[in-house]
N, C-alpha and C. Protein backbone atom coordinates (compact mmCIF):
# COMPACT_ATOMS: atom_id res chain seq x y z
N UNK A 1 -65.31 57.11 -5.44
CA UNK A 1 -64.06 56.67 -6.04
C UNK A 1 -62.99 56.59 -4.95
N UNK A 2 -61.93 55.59 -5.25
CA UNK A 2 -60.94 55.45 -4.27
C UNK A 2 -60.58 56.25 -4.32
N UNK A 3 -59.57 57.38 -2.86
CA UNK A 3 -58.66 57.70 -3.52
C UNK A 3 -57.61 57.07 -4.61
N UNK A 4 -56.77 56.26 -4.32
CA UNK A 4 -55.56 55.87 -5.14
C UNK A 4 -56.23 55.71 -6.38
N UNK A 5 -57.38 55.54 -6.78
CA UNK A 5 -57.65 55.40 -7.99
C UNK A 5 -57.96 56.83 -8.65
N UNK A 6 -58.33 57.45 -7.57
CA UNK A 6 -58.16 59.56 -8.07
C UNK A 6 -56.84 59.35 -7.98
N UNK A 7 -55.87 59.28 -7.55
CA UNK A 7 -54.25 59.57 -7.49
C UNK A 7 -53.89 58.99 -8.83
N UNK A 8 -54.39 57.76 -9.52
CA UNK A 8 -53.70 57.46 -10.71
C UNK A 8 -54.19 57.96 -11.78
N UNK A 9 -55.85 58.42 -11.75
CA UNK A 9 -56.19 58.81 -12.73
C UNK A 9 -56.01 60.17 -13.02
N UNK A 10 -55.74 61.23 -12.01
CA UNK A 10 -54.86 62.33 -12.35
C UNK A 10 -53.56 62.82 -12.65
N UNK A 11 -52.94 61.58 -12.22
CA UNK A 11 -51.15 61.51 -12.94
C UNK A 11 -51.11 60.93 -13.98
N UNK A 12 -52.09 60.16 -14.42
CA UNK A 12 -52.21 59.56 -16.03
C UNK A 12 -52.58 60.50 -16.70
N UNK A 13 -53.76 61.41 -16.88
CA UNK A 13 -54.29 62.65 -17.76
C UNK A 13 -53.17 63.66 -17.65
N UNK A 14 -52.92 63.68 -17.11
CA UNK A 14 -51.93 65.09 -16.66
C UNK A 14 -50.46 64.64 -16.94
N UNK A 15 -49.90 63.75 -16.56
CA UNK A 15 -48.01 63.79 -17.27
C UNK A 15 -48.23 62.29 -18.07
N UNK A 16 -49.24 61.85 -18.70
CA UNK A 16 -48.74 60.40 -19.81
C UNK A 16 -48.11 59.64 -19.40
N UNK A 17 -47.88 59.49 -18.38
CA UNK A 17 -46.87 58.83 -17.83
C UNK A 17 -46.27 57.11 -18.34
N UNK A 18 -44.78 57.03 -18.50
CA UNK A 18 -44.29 55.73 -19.30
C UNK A 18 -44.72 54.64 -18.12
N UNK A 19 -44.53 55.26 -17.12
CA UNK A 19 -44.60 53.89 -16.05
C UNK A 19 -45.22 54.59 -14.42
N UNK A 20 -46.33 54.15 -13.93
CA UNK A 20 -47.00 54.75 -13.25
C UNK A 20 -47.21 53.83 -12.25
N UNK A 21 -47.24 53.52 -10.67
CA UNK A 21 -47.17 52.99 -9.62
C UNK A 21 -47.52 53.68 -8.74
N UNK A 22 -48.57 53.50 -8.03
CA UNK A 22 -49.14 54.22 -6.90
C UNK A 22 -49.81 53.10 -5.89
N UNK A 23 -49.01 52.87 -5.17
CA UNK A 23 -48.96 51.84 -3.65
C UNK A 23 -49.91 52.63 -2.43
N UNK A 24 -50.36 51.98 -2.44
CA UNK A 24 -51.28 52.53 -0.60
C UNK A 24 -50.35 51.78 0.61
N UNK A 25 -49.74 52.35 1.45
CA UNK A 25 -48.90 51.85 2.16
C UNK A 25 -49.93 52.08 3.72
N UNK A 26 -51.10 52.81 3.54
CA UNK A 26 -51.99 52.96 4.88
C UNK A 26 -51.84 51.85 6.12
N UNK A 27 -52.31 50.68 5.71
CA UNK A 27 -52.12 49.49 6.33
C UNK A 27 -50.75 49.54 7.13
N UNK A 28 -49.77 49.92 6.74
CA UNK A 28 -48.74 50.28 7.43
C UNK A 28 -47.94 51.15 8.53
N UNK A 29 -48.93 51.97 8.26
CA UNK A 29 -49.01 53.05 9.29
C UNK A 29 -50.53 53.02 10.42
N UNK A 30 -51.31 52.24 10.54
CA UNK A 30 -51.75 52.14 11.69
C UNK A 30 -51.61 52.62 12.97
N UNK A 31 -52.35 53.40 13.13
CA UNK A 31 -52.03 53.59 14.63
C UNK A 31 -51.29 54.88 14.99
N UNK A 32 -50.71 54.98 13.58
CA UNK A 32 -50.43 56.75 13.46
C UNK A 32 -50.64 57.75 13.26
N UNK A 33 -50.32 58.81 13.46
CA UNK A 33 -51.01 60.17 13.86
C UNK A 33 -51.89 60.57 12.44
N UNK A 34 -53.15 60.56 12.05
CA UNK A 34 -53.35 60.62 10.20
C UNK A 34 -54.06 59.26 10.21
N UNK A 35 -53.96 58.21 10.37
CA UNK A 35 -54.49 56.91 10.46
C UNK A 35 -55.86 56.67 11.14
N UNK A 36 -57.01 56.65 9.96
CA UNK A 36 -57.86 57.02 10.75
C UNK A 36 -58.66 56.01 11.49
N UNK A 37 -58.01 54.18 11.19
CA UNK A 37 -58.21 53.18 11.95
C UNK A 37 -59.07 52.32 11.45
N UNK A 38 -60.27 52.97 10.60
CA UNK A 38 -61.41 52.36 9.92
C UNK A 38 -62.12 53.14 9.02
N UNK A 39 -62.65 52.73 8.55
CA UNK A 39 -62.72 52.91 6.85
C UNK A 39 -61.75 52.64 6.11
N UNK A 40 -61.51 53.57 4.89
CA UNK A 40 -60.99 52.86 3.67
C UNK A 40 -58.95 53.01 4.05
N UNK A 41 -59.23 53.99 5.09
CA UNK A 41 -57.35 54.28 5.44
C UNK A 41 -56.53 54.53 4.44
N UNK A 42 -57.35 55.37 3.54
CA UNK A 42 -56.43 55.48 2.49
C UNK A 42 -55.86 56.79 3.01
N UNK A 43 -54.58 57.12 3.54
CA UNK A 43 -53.73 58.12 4.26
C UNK A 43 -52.35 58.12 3.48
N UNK A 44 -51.64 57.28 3.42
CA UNK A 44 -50.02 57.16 3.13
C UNK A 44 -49.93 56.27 1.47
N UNK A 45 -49.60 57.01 0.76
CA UNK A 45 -49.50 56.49 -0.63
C UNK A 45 -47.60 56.98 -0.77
N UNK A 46 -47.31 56.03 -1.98
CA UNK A 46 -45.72 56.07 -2.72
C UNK A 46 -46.26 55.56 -3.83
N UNK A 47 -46.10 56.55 -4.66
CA UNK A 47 -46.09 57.09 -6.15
C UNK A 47 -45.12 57.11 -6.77
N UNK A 48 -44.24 56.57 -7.94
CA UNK A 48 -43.77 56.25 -8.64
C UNK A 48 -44.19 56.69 -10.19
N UNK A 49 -43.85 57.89 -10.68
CA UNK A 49 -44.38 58.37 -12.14
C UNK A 49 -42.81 58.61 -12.75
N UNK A 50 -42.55 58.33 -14.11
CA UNK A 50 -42.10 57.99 -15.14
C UNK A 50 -42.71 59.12 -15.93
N UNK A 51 -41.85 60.15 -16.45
CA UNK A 51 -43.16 61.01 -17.34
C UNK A 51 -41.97 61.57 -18.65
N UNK A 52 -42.23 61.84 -19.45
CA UNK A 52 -41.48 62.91 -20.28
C UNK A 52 -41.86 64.31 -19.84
N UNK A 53 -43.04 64.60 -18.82
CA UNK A 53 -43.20 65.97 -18.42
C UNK A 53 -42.09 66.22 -17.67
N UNK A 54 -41.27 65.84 -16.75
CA UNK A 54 -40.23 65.99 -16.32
C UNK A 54 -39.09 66.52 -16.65
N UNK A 55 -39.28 66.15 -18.03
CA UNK A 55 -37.96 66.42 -18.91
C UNK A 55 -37.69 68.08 -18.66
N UNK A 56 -36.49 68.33 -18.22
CA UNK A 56 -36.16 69.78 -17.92
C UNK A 56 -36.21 70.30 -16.80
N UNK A 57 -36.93 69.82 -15.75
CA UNK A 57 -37.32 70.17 -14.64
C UNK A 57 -36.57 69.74 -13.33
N UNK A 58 -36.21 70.57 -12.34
CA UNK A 58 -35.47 69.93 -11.05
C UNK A 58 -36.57 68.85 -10.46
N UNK A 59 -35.87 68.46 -9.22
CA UNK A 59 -37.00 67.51 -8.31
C UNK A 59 -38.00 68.52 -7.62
N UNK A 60 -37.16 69.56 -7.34
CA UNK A 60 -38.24 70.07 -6.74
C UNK A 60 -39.52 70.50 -7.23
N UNK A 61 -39.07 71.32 -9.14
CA UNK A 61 -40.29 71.34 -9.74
C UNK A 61 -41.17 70.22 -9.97
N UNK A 62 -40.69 68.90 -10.47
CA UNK A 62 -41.41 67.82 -10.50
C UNK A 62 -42.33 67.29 -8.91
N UNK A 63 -41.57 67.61 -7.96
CA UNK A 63 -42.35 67.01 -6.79
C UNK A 63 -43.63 68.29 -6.94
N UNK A 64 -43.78 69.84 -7.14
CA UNK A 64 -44.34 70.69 -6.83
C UNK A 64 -45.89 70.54 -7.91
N UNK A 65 -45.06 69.73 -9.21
CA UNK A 65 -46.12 69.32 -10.35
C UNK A 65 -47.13 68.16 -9.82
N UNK A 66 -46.62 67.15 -9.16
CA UNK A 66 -47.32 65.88 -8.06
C UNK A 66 -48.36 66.43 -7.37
N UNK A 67 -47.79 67.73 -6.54
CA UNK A 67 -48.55 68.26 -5.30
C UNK A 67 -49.44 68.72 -5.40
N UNK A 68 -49.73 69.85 -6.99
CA UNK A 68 -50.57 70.26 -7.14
C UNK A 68 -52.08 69.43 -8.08
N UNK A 69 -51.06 68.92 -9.24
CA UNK A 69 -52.41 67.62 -9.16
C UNK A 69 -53.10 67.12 -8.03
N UNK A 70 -52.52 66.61 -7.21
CA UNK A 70 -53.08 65.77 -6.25
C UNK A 70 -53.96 66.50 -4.57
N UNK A 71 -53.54 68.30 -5.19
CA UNK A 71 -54.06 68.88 -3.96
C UNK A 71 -55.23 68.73 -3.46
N UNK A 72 -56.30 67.88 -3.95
CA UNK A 72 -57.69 67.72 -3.57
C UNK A 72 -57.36 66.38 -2.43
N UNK A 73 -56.60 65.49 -3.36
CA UNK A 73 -56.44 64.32 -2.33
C UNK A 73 -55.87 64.71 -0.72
N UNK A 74 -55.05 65.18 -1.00
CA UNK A 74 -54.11 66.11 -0.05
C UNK A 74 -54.83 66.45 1.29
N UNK A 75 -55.86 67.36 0.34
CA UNK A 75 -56.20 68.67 1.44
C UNK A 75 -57.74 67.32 1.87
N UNK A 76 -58.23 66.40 1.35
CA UNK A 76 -59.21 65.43 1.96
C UNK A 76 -59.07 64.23 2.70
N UNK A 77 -57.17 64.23 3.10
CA UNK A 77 -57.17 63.10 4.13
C UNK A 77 -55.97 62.64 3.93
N UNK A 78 -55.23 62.58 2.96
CA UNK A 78 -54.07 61.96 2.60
C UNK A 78 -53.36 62.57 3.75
N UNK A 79 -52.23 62.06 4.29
CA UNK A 79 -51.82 62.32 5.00
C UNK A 79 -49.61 62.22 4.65
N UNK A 80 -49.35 61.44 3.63
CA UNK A 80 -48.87 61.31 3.62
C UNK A 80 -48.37 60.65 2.13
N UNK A 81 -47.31 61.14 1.33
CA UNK A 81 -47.23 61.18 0.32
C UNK A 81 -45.55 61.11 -0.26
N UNK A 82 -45.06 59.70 -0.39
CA UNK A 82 -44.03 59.71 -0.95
C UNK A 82 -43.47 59.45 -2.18
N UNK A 83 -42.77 59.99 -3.19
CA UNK A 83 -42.75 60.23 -4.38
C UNK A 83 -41.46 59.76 -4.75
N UNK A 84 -41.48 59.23 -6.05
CA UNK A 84 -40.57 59.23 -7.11
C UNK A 84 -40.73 59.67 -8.29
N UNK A 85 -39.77 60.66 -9.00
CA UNK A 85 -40.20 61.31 -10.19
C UNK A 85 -39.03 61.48 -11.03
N UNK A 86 -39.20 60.78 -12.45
CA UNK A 86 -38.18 60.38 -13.21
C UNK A 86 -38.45 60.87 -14.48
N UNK A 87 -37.66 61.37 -15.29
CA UNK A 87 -37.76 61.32 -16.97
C UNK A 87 -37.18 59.52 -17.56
N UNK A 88 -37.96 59.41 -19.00
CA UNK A 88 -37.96 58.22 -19.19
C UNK A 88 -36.24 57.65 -18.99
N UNK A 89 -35.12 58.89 -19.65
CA UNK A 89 -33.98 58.58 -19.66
C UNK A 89 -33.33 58.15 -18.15
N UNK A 90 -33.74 59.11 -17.58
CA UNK A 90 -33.66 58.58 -15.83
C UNK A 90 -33.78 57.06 -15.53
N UNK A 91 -34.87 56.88 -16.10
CA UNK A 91 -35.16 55.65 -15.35
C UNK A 91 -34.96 53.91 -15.67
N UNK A 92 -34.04 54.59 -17.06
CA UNK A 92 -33.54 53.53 -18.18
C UNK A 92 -34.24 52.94 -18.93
């Protein structure tokens, strides 16, 4: 399985999310430190989740809720991981 496709299918089971976006930006980072040049380069993702799990929570708890879902991806290569995390009212 891809990663990014483990990255969406564990932020979907886990916060329901209203609106869910998960970009592989790898291709972009080439050549950088984490970039592993060949194979699938899946290293640098921006995630975009929309959740009502949010509701109540600072950024920091919400980024800490991301991190730990995703700690398998994490700790197997990802290298890099930028986030947006919104309640539905947040995000209009």
């Amino acid at each position: 399985m891809k990663i990014r496709d483990s990255i969406e299918r564990k932020l979907t089971e886990a916060l329901e999310p209203t609106r869910l976006s998960v970009l592989d930006q790898s291709a972009e980072h080439a050549g950088h430190m984490g970039h592993p040049g060949h194979g699938t380069g899946e290293t640098h993702f921006q995630v975009d989740v929309v959740s009502r799990a949010f509701v109540g929570k600072s950024k920091v708890e919400r980024n800490r809720m991301v991190y730990a879902l995703l700690a398998e991806e994490i700790a197997g290569g990802v290298h890099a991981l930028s986030m947006s995390t919104s309640t539905p009212d947040e995000a209009g």
